[in-house]
Protein backbone atom coordinates (compact mmCIF):
# COMPACT_ATOMS: atom_id res chain seq x y z
CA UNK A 1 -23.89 -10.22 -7.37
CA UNK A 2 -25.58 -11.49 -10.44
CA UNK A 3 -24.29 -12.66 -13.73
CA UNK A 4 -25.12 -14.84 -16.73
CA UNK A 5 -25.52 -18.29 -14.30
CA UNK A 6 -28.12 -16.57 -11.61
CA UNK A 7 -30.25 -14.90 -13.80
CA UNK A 8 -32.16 -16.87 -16.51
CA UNK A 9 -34.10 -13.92 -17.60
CA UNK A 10 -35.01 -10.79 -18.44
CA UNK A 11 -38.35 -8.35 -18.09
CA UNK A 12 -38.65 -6.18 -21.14
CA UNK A 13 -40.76 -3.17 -21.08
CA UNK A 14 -44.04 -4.13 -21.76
CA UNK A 15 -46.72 -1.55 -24.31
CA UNK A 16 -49.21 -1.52 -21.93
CA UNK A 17 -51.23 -3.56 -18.84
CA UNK A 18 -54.39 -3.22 -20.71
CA UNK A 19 -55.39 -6.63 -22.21
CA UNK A 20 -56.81 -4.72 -25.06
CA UNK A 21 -54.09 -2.32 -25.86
CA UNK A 22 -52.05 -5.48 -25.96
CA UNK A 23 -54.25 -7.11 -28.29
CA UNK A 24 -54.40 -3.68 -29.99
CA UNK A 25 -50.32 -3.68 -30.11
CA UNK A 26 -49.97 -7.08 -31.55
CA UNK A 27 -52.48 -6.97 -34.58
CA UNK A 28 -50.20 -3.64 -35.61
CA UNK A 29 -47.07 -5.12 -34.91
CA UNK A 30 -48.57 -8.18 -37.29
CA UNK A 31 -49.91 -5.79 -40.08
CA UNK A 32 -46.64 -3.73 -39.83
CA UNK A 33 -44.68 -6.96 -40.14
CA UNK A 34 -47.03 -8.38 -42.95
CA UNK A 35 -46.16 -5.41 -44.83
CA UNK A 36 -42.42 -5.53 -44.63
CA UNK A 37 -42.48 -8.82 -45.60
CA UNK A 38 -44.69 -8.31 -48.74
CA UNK A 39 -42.92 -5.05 -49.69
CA UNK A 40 -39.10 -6.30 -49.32
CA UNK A 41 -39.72 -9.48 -51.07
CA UNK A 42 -41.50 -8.09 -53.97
CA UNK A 43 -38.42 -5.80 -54.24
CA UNK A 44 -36.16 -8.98 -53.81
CA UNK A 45 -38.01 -10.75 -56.35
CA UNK A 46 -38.64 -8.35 -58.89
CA UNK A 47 -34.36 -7.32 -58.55
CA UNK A 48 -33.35 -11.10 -59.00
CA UNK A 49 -35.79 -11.50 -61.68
CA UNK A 50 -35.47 -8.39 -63.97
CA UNK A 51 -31.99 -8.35 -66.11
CA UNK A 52 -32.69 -4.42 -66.06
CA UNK A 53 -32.41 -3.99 -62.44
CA UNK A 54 -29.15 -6.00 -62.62
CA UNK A 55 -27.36 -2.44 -61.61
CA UNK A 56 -24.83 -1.45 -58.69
CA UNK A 57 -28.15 0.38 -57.09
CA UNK A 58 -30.26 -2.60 -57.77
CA UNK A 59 -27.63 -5.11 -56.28
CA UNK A 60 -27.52 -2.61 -53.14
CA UNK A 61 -31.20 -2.46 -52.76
CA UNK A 62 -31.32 -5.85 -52.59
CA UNK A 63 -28.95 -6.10 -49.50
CA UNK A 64 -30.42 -2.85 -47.52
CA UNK A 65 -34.10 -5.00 -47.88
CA UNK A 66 -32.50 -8.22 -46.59
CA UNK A 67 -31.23 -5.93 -43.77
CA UNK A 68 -35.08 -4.51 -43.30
CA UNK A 69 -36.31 -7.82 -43.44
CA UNK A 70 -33.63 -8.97 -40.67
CA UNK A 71 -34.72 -5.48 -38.16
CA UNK A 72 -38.29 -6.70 -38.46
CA UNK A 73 -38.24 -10.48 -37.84
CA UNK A 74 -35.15 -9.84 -35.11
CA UNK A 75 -37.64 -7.57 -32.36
CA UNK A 76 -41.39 -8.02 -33.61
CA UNK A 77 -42.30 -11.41 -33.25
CA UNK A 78 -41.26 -11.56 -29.28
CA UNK A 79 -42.76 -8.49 -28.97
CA UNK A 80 -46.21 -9.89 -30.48
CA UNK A 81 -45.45 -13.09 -28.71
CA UNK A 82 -45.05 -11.22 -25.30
CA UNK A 83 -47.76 -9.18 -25.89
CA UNK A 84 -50.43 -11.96 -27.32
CA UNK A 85 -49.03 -14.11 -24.11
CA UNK A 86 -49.25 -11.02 -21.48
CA UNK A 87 -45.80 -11.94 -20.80
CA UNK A 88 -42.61 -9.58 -20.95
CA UNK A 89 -40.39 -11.72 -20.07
CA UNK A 90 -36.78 -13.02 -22.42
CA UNK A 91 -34.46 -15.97 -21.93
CA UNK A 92 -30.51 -14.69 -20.78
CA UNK A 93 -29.52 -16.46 -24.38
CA UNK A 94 -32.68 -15.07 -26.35
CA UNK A 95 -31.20 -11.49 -25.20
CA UNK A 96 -28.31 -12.07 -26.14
CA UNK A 97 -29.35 -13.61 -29.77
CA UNK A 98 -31.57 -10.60 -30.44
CA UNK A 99 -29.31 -7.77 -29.47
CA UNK A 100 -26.68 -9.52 -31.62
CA UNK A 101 -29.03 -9.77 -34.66
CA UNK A 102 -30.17 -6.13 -34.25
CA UNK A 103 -27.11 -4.59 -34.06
CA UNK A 104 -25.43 -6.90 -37.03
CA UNK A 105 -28.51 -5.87 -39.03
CA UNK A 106 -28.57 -2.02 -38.20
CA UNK A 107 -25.15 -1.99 -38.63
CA UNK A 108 -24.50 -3.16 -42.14
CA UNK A 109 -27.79 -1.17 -43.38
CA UNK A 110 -25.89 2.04 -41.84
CA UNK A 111 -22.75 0.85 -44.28
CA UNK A 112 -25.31 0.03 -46.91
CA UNK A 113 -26.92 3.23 -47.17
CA UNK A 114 -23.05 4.62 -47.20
CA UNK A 115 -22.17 2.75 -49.87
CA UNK A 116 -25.02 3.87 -51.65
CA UNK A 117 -25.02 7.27 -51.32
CA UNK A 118 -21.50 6.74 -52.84
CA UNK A 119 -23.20 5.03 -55.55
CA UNK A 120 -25.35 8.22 -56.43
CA UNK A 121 -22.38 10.18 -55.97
CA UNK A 122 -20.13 8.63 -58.62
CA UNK A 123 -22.93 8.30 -61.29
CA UNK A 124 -23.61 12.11 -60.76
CA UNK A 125 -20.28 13.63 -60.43
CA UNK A 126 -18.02 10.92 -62.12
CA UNK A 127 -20.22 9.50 -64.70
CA UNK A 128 -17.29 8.15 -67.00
CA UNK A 129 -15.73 6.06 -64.30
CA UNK A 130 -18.79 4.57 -63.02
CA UNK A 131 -17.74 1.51 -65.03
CA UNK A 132 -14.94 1.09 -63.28
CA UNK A 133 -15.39 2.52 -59.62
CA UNK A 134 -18.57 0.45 -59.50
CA UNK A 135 -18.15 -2.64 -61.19
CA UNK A 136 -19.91 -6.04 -60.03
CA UNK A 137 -16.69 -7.36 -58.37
CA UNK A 138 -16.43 -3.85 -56.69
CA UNK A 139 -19.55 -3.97 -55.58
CA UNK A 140 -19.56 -7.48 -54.20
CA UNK A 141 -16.16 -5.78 -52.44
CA UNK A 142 -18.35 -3.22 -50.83
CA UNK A 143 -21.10 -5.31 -49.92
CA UNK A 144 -18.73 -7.94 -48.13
CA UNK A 145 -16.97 -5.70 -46.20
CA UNK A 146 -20.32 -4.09 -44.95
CA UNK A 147 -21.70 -7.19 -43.66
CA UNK A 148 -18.21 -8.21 -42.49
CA UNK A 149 -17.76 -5.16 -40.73
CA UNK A 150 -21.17 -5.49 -39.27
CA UNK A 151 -20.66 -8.91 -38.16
CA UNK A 152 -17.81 -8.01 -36.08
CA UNK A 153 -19.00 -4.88 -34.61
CA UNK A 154 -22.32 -6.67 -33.20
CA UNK A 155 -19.90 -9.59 -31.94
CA UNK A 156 -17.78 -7.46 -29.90
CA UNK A 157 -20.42 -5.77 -28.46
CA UNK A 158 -22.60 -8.56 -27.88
CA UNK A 159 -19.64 -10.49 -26.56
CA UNK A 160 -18.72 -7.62 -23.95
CA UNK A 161 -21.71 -6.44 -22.81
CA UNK A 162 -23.24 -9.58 -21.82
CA UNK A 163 -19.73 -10.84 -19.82
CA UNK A 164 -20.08 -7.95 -17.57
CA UNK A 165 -21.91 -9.16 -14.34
CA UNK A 166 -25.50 -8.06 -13.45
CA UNK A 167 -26.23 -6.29 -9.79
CA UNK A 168 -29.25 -3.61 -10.59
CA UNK A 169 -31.86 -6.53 -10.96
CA UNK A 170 -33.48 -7.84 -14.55
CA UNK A 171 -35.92 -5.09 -15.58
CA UNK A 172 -34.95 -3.58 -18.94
CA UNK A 173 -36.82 -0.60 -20.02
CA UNK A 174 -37.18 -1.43 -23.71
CA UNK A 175 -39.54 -3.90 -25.71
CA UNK A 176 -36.59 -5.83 -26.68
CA UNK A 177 -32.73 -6.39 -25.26
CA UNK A 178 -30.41 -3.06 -26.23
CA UNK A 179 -26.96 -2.28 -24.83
CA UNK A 180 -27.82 0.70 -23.16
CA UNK A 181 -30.46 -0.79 -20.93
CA UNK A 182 -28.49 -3.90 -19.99
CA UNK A 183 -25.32 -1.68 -19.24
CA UNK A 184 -27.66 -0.17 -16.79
CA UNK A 185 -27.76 -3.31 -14.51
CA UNK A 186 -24.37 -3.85 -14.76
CA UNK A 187 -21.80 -3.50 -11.58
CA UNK A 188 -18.62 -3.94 -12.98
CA UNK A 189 -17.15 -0.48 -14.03
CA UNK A 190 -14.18 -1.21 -15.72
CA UNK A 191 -16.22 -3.40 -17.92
CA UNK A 192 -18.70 -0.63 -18.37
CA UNK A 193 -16.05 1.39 -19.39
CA UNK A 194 -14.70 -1.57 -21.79
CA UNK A 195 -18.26 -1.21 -23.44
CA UNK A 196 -18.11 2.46 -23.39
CA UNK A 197 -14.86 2.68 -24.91
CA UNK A 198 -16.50 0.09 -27.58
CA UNK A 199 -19.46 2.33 -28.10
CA UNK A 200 -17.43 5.39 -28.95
CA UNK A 201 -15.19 3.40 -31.45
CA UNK A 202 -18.39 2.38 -33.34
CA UNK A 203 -19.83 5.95 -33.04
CA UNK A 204 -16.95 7.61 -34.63
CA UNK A 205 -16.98 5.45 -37.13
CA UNK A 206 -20.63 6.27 -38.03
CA UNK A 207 -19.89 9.60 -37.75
CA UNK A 208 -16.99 9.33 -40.14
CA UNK A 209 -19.88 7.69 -42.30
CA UNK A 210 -22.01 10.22 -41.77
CA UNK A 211 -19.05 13.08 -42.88
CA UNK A 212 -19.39 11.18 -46.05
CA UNK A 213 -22.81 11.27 -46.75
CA UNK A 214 -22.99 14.89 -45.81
CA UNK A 215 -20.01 15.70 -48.29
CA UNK A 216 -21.02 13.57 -51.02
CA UNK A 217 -24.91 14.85 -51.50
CA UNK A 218 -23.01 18.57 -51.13
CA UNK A 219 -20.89 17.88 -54.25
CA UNK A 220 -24.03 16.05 -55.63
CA UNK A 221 -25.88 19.44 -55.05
CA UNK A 222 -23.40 21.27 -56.53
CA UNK A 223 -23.25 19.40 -59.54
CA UNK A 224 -27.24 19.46 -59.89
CA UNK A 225 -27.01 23.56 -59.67
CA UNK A 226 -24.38 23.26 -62.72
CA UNK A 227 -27.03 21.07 -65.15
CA UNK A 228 -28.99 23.75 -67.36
CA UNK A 229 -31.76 22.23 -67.67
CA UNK A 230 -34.86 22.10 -65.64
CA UNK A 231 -35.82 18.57 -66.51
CA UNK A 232 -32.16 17.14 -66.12
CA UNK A 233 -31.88 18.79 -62.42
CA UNK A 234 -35.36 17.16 -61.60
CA UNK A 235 -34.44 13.32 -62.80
CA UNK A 236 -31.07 13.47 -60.73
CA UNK A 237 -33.14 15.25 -57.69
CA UNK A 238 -35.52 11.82 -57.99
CA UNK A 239 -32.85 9.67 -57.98
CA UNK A 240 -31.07 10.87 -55.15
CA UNK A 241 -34.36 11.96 -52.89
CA UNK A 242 -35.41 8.28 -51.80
CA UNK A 243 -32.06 7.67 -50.13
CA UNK A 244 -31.69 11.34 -48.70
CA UNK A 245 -35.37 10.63 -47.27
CA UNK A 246 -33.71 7.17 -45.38
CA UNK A 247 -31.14 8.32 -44.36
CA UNK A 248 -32.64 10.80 -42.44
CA UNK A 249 -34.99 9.04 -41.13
CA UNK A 250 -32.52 6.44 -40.42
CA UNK A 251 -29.87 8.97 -38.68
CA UNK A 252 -32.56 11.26 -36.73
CA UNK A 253 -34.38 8.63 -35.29
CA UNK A 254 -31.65 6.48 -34.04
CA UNK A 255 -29.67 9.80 -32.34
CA UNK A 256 -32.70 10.98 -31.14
CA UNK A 257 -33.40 7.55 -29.31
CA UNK A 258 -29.72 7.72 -27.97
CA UNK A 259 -28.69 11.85 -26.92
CA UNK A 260 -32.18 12.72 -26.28
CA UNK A 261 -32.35 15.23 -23.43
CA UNK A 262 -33.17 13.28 -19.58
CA UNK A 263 -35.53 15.92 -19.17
CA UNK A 264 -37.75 15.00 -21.45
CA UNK A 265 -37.49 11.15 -21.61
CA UNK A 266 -40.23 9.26 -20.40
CA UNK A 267 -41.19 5.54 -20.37
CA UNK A 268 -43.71 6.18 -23.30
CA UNK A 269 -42.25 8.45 -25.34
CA UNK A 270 -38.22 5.88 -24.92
CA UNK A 271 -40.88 3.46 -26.42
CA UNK A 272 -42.61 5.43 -29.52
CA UNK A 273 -38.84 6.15 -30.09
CA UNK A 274 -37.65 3.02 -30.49
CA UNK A 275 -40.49 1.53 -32.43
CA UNK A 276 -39.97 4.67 -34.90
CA UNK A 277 -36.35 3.42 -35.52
CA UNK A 278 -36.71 -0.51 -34.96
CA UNK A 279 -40.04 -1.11 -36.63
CA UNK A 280 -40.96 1.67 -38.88
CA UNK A 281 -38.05 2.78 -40.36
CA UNK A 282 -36.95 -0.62 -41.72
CA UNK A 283 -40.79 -1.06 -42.75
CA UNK A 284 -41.28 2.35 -44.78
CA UNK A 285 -37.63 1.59 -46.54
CA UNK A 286 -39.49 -0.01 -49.75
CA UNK A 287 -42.11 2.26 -49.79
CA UNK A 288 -39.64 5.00 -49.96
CA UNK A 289 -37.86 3.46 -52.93
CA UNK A 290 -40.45 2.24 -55.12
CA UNK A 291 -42.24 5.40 -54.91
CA UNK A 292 -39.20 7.33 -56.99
CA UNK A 293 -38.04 4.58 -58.91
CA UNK A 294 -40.00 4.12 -61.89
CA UNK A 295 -37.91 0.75 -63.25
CA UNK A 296 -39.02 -0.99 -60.12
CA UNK A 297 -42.68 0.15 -60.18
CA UNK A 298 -42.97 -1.53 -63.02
CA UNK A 299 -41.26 -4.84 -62.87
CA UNK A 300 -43.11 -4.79 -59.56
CA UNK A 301 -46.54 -4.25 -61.23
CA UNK A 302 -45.34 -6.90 -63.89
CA UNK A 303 -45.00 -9.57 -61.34
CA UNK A 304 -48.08 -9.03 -59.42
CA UNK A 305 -49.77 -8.91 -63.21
CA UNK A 306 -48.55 -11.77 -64.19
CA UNK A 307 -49.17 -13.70 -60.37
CA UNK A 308 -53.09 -12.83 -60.83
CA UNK A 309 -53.43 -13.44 -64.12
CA UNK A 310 -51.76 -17.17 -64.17
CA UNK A 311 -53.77 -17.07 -60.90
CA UNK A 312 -57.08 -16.45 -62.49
CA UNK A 313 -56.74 -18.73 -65.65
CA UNK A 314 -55.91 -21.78 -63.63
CA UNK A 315 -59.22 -21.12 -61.35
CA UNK A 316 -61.52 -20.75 -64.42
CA UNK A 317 -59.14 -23.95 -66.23
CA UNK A 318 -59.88 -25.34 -62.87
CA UNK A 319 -63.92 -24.64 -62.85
CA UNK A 320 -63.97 -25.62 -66.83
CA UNK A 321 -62.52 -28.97 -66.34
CA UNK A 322 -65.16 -29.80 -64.00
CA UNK A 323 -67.90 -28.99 -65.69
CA UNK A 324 -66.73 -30.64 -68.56
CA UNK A 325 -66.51 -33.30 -66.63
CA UNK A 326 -69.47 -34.04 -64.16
CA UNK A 327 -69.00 -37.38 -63.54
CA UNK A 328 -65.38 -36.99 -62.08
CA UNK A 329 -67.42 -34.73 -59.26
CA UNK A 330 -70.31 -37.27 -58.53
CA UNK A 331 -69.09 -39.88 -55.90
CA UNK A 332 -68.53 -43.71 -57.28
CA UNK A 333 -70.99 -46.52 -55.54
């Protein structure tokens, strides 16, 4: 029987045993990476910076991109590293650091986008108490108990899951360490059951979430139907469409990763699943949001302005001072 002592390892499911496609694989997983990097910390600088995105939604955006930034940097780089080392193997404490991580981080961006979608709620159906409902101690309220509440639900599980003892052999069949996978090694059933029971707590409570969101954006519907006005119905319909559009993508990808029929699963088509919800999702997040929010576009385009053009004048300062003076370029004898 094997447990946490005997076995130092784990084999993760590797993208392919092509040295190209695994060249191929980590260049994208670098660009994709790259790119949520560049896009969540523009939107973490330019909501720091700018007193006019100093707002409950602002203040939320900023926590649901240090969430996408924490997805990202918790599975790609071992994935690159794995695949740019034509390796697939992960250390028994590595495993259990990154399933830990992912689950903390998926967790409070699932409470983040619920909080959220309460945000858009109150400002559209209860505009005169958005003052109070969603003040900044409020919201610092919310924002604790999301990551609090994430915090402990990835502990418990990580905690559980990896005190069960190991009998089916190493080989997980996923680019990176998820419950499901490991619990398939395991040999102990009343600890699989433990992590079962675990599972279903933490899935009705993301369905309770879910009831939420679904019940909120219907009395945000209805209220939209009620304005008279063309124009009026459009501006609310933008401000509520980015975080309709991820939490949809959020929600569909990660159930259809999880209850997807057995007889369709396959190796390739587990992994295009769980890149969709691990890797793209989080990286298409800031995309989705600056796109629709025109306050951000433009303190974003502000920055980036202001970056090149203090940028520029200190190369031509730069080039000017040396040709003014020659002498400090010519070498001393």
């Amino acid at each position: 029987m094997s447990n946490s002592s005997s076995m130092p390892q784990f084999l993760l499911l590797a993208f392919s045993d092509r040295r190209e496609l695994q060249l191929l694989h980590f260049w994208l997983f670098l660009a994709i990476s790259l790119a949520a990097l560049l896009a969540n910390g523009l939107i973490l600088s330019a909501v720091a910076c700018d007193h006019h995105l100093h707002t409950p939604m602002g203040f939320f955006l900023l926590n649901l991109s240090l969430t996408d930034l924490g997805c990202i940097c918790t599975t790609v780089p071992k994935a690159m590293h794995n695949s740019l080392q034509n390796n697939t193997t992960i250390s028994y404490m590595g495993c259990a650091t990154q399933l830990f991580f992912f689950y903390f981080f998926i967790s409070a961006e699932f409470s983040l986008l619920t909080i959220m979608c309460y945000d858009r709620y109150v400002a559209i159906c209860k505009p005169l108490h958005y003052g109070t409902l969603l003040g900044s101690r409020a919201c610092a309220h919310m924002a604790a108990a999301a990551w609090a509440t994430a915090f402990l639900t990835a502990l418990l599980h990580t905690a559980n899951t990896f005190s069960l003892p190991l009998c089916q052999g190493n080989a997980l069949g996923q680019f990176f360490c998820e419950i499901p996978h490991i619990l398939k090694l395991s040999c102990s059933h009343s600890g699989y059951l433990r992590e079962i029971g675990l599972i279903g707590v933490t899935v009705c409570l993301g369905f309770g979430c879910f009831i939420f969101i679904v019940f909120s954006y219907v009395q945000i519907f209805r209220a939209v139907l009620r304005i008279p006005s063309v124009q009026g119905q459009h501006k609310v319909f933008s401000m509520c469409l980015p975080h309709l559009v991820v939490v949809s993508v959020f929600v569909s990808t990660g159930i259809f990763s999880q209850l997807k029929p057995p007889s369709i699963s396959s190796p390739s088509l587990d992994l295009v699943v769980s890149v969709l919800y691990s890797v793209v999702s989080p990286s298409l997040n800031p995309l989705i949001y600056s796109l629709r929010n025109q306050e951000l576009k433009d303190t974003i385009r502000k920055m980036m302005t202001r970056c090149f053009s203090g940028a520029v004048t200190r190369l031509f300062s730069s080039a000017e001072h040396s040709l003014c003076n020659p002498l400090l370029a010519q070498p001393s004898f």
